[in-house]
C-alpha atoms as a PDB file:
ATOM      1  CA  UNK A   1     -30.784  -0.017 -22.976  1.00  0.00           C
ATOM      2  CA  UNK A   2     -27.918  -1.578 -20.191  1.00  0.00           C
ATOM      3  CA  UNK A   3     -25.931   2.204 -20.765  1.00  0.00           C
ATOM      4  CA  UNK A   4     -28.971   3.439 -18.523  1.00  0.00           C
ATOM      5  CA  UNK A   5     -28.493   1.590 -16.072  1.00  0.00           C
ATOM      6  CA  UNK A   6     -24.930   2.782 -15.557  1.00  0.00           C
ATOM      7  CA  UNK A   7     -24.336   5.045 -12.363  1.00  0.00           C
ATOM      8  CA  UNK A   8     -24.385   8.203 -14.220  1.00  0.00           C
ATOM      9  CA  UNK A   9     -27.514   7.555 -15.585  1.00  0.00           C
ATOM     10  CA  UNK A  10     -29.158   6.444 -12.827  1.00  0.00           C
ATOM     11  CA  UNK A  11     -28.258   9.277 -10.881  1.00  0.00           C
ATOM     12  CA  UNK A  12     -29.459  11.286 -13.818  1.00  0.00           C
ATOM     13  CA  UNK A  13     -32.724   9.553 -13.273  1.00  0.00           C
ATOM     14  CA  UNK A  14     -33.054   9.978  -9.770  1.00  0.00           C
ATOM     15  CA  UNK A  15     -32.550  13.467  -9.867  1.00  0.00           C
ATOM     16  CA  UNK A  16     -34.940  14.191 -12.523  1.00  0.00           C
ATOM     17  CA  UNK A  17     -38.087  12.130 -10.783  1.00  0.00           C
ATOM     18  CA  UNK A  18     -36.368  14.374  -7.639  1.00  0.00           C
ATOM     19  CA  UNK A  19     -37.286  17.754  -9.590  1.00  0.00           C
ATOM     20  CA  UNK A  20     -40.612  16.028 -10.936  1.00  0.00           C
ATOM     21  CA  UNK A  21     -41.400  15.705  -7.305  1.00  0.00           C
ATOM     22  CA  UNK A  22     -41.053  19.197  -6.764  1.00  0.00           C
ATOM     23  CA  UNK A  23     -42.044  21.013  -8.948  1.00  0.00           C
ATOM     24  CA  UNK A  24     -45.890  18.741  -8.880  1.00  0.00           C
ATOM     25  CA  UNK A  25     -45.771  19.556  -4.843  1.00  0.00           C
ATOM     26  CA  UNK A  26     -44.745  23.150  -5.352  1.00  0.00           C
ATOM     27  CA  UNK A  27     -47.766  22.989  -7.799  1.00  0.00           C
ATOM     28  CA  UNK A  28     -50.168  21.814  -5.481  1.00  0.00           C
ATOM     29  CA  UNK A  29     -49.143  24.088  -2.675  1.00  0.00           C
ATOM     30  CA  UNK A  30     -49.987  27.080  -4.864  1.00  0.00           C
ATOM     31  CA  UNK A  31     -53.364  25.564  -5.019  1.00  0.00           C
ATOM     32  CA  UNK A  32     -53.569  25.409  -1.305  1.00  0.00           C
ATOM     33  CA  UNK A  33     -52.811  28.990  -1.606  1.00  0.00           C
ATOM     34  CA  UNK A  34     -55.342  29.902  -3.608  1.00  0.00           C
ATOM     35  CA  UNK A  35     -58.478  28.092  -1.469  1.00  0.00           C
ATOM     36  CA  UNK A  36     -56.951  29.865   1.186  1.00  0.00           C
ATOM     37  CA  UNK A  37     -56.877  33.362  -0.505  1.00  0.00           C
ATOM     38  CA  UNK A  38     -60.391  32.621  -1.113  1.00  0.00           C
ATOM     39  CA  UNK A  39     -61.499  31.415   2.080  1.00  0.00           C
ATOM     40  CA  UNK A  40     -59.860  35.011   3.573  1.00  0.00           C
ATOM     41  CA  UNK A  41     -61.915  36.885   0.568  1.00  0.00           C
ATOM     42  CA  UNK A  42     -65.417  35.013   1.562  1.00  0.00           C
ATOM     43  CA  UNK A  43     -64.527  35.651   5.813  1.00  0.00           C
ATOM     44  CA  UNK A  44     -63.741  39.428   4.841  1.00  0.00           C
ATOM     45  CA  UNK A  45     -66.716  39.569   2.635  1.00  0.00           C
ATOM     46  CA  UNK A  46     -68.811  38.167   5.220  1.00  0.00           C
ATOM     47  CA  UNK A  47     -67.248  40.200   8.640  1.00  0.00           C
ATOM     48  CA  UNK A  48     -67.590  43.571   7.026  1.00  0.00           C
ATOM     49  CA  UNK A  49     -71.239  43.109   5.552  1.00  0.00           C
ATOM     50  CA  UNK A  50     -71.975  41.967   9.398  1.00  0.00           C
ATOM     51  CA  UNK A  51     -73.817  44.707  11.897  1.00  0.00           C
ATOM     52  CA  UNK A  52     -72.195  47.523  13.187  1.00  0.00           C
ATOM     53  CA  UNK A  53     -71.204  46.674  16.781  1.00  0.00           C
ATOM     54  CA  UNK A  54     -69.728  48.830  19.819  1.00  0.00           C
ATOM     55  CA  UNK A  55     -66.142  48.160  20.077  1.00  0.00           C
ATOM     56  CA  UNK A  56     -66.654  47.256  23.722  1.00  0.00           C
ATOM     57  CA  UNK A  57     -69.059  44.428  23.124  1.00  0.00           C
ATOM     58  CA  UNK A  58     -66.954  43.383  20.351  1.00  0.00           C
ATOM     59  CA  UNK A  59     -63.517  42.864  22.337  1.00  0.00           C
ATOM     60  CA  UNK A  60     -65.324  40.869  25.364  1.00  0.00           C
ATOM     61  CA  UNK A  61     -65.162  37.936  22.880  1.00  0.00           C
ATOM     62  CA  UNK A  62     -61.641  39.013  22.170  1.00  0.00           C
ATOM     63  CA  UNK A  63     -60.712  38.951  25.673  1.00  0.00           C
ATOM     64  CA  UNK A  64     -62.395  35.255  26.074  1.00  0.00           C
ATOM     65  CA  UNK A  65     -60.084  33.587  23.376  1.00  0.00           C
ATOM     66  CA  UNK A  66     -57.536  35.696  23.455  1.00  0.00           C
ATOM     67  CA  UNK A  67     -57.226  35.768  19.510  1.00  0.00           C
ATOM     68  CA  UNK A  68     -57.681  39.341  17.826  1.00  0.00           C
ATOM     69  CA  UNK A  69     -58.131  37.549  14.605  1.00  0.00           C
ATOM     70  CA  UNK A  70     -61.228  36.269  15.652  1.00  0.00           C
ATOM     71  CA  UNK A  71     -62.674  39.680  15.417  1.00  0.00           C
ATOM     72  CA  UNK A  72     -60.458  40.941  11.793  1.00  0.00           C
ATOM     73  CA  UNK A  73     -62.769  43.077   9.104  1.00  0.00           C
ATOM     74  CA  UNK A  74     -65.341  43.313  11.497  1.00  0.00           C
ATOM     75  CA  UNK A  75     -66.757  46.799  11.683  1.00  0.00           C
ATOM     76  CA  UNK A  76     -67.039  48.723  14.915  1.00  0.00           C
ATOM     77  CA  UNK A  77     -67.933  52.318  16.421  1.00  0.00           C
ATOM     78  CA  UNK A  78     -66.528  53.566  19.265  1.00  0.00           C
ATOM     79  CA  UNK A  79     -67.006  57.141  20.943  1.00  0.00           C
ATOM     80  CA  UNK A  80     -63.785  58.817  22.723  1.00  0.00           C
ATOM     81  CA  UNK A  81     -61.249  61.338  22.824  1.00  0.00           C
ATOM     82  CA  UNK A  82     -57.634  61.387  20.698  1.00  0.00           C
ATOM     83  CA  UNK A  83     -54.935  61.428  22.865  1.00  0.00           C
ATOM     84  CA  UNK A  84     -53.054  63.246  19.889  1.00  0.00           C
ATOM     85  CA  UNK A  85     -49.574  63.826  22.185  1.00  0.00           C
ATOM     86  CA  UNK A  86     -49.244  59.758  21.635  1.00  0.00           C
ATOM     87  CA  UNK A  87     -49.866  59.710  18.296  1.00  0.00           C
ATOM     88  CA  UNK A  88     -47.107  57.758  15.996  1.00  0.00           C
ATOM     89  CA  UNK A  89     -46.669  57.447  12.412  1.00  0.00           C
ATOM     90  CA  UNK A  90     -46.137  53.877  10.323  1.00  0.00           C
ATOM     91  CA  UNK A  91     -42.962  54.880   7.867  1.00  0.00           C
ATOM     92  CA  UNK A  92     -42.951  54.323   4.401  1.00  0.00           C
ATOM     93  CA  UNK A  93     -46.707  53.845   3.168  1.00  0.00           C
ATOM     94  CA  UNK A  94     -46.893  54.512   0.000  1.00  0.00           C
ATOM     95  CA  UNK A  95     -50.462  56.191  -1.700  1.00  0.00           C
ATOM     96  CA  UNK A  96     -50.838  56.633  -5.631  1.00  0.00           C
ATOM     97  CA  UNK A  97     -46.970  56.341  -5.726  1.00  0.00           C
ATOM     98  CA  UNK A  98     -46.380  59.083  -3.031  1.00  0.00           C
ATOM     99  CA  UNK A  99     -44.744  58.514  -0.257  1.00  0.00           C
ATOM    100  CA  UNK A 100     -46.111  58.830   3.191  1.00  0.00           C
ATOM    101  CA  UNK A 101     -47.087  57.559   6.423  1.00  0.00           C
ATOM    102  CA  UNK A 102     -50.349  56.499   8.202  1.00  0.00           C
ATOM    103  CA  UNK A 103     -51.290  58.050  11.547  1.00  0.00           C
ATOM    104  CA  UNK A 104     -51.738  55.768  14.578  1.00  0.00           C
ATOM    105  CA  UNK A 105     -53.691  57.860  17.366  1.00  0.00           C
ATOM    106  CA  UNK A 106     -55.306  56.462  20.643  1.00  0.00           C
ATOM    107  CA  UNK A 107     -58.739  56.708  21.541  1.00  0.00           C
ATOM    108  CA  UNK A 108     -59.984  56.991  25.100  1.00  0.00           C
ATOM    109  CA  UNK A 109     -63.561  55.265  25.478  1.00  0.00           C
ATOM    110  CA  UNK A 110     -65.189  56.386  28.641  1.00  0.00           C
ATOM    111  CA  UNK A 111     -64.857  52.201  29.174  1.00  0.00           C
ATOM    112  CA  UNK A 112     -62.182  49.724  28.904  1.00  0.00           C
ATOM    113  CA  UNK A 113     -59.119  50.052  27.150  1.00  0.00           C
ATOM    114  CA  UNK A 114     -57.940  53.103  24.593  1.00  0.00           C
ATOM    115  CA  UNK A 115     -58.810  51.891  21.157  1.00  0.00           C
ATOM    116  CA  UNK A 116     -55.632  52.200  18.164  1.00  0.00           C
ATOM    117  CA  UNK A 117     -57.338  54.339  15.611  1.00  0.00           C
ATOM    118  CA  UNK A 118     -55.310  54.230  11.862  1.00  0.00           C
ATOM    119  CA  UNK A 119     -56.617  57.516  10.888  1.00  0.00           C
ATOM    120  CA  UNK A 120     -55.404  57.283   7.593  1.00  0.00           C
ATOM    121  CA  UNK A 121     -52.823  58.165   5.190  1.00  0.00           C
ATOM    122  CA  UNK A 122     -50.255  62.019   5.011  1.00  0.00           C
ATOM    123  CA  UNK A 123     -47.567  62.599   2.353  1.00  0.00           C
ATOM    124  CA  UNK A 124     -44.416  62.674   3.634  1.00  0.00           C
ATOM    125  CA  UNK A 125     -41.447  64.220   1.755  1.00  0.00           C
ATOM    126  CA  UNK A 126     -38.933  61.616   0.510  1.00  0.00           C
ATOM    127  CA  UNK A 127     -36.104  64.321   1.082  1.00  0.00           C
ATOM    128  CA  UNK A 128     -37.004  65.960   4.496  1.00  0.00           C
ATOM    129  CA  UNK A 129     -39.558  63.203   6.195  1.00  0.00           C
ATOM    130  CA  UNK A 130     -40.323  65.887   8.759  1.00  0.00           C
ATOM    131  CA  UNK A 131     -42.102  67.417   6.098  1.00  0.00           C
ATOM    132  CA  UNK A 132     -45.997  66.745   5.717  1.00  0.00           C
ATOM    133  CA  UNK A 133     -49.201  68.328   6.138  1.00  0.00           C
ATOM    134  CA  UNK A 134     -50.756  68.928   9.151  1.00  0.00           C
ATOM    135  CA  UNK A 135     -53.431  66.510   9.956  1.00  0.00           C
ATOM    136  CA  UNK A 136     -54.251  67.254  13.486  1.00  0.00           C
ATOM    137  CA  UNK A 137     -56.782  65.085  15.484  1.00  0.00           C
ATOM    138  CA  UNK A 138     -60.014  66.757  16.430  1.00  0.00           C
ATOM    139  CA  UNK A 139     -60.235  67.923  19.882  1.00  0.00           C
ATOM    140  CA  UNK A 140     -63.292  66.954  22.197  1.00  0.00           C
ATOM    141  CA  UNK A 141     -65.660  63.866  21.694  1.00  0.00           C
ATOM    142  CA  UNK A 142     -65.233  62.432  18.241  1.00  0.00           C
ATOM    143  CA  UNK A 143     -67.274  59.039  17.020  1.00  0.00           C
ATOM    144  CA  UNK A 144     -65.421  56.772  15.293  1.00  0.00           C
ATOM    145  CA  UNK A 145     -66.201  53.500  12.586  1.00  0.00           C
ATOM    146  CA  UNK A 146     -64.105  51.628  11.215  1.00  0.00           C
ATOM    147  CA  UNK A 147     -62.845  48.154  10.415  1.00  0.00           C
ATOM    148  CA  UNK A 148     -60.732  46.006  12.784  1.00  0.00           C
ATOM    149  CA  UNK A 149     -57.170  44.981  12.276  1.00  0.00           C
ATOM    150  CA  UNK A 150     -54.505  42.868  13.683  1.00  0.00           C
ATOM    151  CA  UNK A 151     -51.328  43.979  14.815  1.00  0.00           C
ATOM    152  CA  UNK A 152     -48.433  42.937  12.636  1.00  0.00           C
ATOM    153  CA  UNK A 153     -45.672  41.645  13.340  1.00  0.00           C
ATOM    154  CA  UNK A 154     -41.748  41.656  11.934  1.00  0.00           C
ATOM    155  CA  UNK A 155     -41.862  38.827   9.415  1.00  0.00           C
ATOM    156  CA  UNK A 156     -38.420  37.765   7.621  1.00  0.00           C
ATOM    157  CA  UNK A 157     -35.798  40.310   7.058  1.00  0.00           C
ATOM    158  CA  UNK A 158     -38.187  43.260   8.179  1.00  0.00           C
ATOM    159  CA  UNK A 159     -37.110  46.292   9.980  1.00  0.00           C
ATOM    160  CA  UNK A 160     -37.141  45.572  13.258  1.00  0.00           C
ATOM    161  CA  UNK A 161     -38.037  48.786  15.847  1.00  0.00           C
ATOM    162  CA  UNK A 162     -35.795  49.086  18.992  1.00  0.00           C
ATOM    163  CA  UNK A 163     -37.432  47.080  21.769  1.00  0.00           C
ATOM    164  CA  UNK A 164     -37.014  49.950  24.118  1.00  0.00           C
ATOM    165  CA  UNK A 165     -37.677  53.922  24.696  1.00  0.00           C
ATOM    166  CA  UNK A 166     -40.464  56.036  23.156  1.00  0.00           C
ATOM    167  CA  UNK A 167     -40.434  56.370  19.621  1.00  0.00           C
ATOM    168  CA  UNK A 168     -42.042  58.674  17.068  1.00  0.00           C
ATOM    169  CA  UNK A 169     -42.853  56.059  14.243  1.00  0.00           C
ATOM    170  CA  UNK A 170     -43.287  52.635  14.084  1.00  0.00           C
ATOM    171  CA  UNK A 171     -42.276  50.080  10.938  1.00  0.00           C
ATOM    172  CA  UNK A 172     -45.551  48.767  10.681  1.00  0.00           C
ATOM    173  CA  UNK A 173     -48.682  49.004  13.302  1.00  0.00           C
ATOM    174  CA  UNK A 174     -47.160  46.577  15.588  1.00  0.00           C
ATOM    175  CA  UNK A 175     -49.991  47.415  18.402  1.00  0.00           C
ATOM    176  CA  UNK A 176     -47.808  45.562  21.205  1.00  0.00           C
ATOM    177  CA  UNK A 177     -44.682  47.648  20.737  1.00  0.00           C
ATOM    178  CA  UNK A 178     -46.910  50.444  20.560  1.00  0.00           C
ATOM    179  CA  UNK A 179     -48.771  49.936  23.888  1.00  0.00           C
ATOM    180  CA  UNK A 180     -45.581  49.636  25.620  1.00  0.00           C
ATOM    181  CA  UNK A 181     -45.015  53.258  25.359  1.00  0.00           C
ATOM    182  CA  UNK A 182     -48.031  54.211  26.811  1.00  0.00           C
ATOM    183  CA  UNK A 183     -49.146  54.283  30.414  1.00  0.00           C
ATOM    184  CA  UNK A 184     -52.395  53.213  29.639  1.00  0.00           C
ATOM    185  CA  UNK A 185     -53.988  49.894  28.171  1.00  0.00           C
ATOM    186  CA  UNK A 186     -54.870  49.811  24.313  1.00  0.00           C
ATOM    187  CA  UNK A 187     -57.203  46.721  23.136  1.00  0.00           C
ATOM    188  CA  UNK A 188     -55.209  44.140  20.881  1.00  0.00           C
ATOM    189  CA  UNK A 189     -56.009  45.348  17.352  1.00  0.00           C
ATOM    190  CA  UNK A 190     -56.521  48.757  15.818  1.00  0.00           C
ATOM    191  CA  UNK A 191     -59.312  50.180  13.875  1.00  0.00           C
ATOM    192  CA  UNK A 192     -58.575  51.110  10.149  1.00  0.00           C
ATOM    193  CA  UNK A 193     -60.869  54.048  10.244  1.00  0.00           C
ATOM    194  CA  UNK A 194     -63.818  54.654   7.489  1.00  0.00           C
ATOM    195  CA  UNK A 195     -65.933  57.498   9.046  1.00  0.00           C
ATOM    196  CA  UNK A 196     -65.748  59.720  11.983  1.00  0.00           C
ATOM    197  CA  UNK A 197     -68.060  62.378  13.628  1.00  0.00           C
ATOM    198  CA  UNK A 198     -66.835  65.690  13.296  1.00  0.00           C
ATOM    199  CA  UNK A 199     -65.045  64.749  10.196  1.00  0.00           C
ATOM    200  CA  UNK A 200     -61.520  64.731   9.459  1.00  0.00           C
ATOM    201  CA  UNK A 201     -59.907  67.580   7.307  1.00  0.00           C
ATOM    202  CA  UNK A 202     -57.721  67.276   3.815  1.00  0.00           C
ATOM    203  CA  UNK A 203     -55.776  65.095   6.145  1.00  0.00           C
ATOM    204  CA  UNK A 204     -54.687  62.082   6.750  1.00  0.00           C
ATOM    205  CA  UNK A 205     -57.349  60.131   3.940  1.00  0.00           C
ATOM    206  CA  UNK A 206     -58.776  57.621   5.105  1.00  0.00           C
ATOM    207  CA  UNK A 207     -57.851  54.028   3.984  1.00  0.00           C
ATOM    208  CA  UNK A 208     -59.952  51.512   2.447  1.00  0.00           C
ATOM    209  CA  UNK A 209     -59.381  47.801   2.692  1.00  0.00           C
ATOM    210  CA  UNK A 210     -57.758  46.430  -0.240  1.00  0.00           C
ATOM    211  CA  UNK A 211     -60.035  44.774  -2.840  1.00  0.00           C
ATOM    212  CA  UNK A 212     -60.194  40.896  -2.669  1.00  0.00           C
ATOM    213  CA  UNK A 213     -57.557  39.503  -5.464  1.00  0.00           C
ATOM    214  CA  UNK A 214     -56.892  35.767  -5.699  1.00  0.00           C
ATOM    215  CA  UNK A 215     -53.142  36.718  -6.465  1.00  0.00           C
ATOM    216  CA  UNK A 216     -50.934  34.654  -8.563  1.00  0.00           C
ATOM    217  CA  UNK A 217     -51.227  31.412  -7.223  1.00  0.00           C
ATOM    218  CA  UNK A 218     -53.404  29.795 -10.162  1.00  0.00           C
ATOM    219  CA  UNK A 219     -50.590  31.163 -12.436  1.00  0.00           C
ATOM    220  CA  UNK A 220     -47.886  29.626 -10.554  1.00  0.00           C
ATOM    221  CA  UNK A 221     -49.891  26.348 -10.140  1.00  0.00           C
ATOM    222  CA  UNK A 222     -50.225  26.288 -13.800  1.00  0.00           C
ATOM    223  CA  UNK A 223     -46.580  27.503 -14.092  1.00  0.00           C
ATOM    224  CA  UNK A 224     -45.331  24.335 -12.063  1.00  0.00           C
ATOM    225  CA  UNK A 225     -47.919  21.770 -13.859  1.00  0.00           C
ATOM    226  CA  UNK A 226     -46.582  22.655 -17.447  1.00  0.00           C
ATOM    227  CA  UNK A 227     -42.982  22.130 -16.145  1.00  0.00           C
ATOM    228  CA  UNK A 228     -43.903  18.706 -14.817  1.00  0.00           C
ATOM    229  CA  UNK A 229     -45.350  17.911 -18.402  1.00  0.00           C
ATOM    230  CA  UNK A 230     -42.657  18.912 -20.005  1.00  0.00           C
ATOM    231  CA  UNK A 231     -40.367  16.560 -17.622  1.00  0.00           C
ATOM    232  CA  UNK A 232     -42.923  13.869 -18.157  1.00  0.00           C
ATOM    233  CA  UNK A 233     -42.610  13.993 -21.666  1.00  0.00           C
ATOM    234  CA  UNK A 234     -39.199  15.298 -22.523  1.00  0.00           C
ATOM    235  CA  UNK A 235     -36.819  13.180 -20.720  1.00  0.00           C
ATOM    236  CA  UNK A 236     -37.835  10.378 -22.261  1.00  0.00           C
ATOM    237  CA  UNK A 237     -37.330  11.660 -25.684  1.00  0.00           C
ATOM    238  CA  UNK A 238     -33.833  12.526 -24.816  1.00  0.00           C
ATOM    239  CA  UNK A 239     -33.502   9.179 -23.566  1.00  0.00           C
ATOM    240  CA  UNK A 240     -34.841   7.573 -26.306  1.00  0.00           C
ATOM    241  CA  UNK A 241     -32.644  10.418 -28.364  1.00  0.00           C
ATOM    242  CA  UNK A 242     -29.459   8.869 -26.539  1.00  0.00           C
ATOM    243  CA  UNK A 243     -30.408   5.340 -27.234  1.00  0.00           C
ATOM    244  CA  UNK A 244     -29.714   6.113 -31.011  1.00  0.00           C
ATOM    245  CA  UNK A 245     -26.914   7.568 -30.982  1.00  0.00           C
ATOM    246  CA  UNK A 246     -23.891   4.945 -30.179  1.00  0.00           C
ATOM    247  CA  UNK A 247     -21.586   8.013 -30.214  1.00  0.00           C
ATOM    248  CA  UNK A 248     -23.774   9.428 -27.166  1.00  0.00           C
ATOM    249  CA  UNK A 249     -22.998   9.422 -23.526  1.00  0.00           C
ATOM    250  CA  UNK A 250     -22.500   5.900 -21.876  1.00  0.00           C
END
């Protein structure tokens, strides 16, 4: 058993407890994953099954902590008026494998700031994006309820929108790029909007949130654990393998 001892072997060692290492703490963080997929699904569950508040009442707690996500998947109404000649699109949303774009259009409150309203989703042509339906916003007092969102932000190698001038569509609903085209204040997240008073035509359609998954992660954490086990258990077979064999590496 001295040949494994050698320096080839023990680096061969060391690099196999290395990838042990890993792959049981890539294991376990998949796990963490998952409780926190399901501690999102039960705070979701629990926000939107809360009462209906004004969106008024609701973003005085905002203002306090100064953390929108405090106030995520709650469900709010709010009465206003579009201010449909600010209205921007969010590119490439995708519907039942369609392409298309959801409408972000202000809401004046008679109080406070303008409220973001997602009013849903329009197809969009993939060869001519000018080209959709028209989904015009309703003119006079409308009621609006709906589900609050965060803004999001670029994460990674996402498209990143020009800091600077007035645009027409945004990346994603990035609510603080957004409010700095507009010469009014906006509160910090947007509503994803579920019903409104008159109602809205064929278009946009309305989004609903999507349903709670726990994703892969249990998978994966499986996925990882049966590659430990079969370190565990393999490499020393192959040592053992190599011990017999005095033709076999030294």
């Amino acid at each position: 058993m001295r040949r494994f001892l050698r320096p080839w072997w023990l680096v061969s060692h060391l690099a196999v407890l290395a990838l042990l290492v890993v792959m049981v703490s890539l294991g376990f963080w998949q796990l963490r994953r998952l409780e926190e997929r399901r501690d999102l699904n039960d705070l979701q569950a629990e926000r939107t099954a809360a009462a209906v508040v004004a969106v008024g009442t609701l973003a005085e707690g905002t203002a306090a902590d100064g953390h929108p996500e405090s106030v995520e998947y709650r469900v709010v109404e709010a009465t206003g008026r579009y201010r449909a000649a600010d209205e921007v699109a969010v590119r490439n949303r995708s519907r039942g494998g369609l392409p298309g774009v959801w409408l972000l259009t202000p809401l004046v409150l008679a109080d406070g700031p303008a409220l973001v309203v997602n009013r849903g989703w329009v197809p969009q042509s993939s060869s001519d994006p000018a080209a959709r339906p028209p989904a015009p916003a309703p003119d006079g007092k409308v009621v609006v309820r709906g589900v609050v969102r965060v803004s999001e932000q670029r994460a990674g190698l996402g498209v990143a929108d020009p800091a600077e001038g007035r645009l027409a569509s945004l990346a994603r609903p990035d609510i603080d790029r957004y409010a700095a085209q507009l010469d009014y204040a906006v509160h910090p997240f947007y509503l994803q909007l579920n019903s409104q008073d008159p109602p809205p035509g064929d278009y946009p359609r309305m989004l609903a949130l999507p349903p709670p998954t726990e994703g892969p992660h249990l998978g994966y954490a499986v996925q990882w654990f049966i590659f430990s086990a079969i370190a565990v258990v393999g490499y020393p077979l192959v040592l053992r393998y190599v011990s017999r064999r005095p033709d076999a590496i030294a």
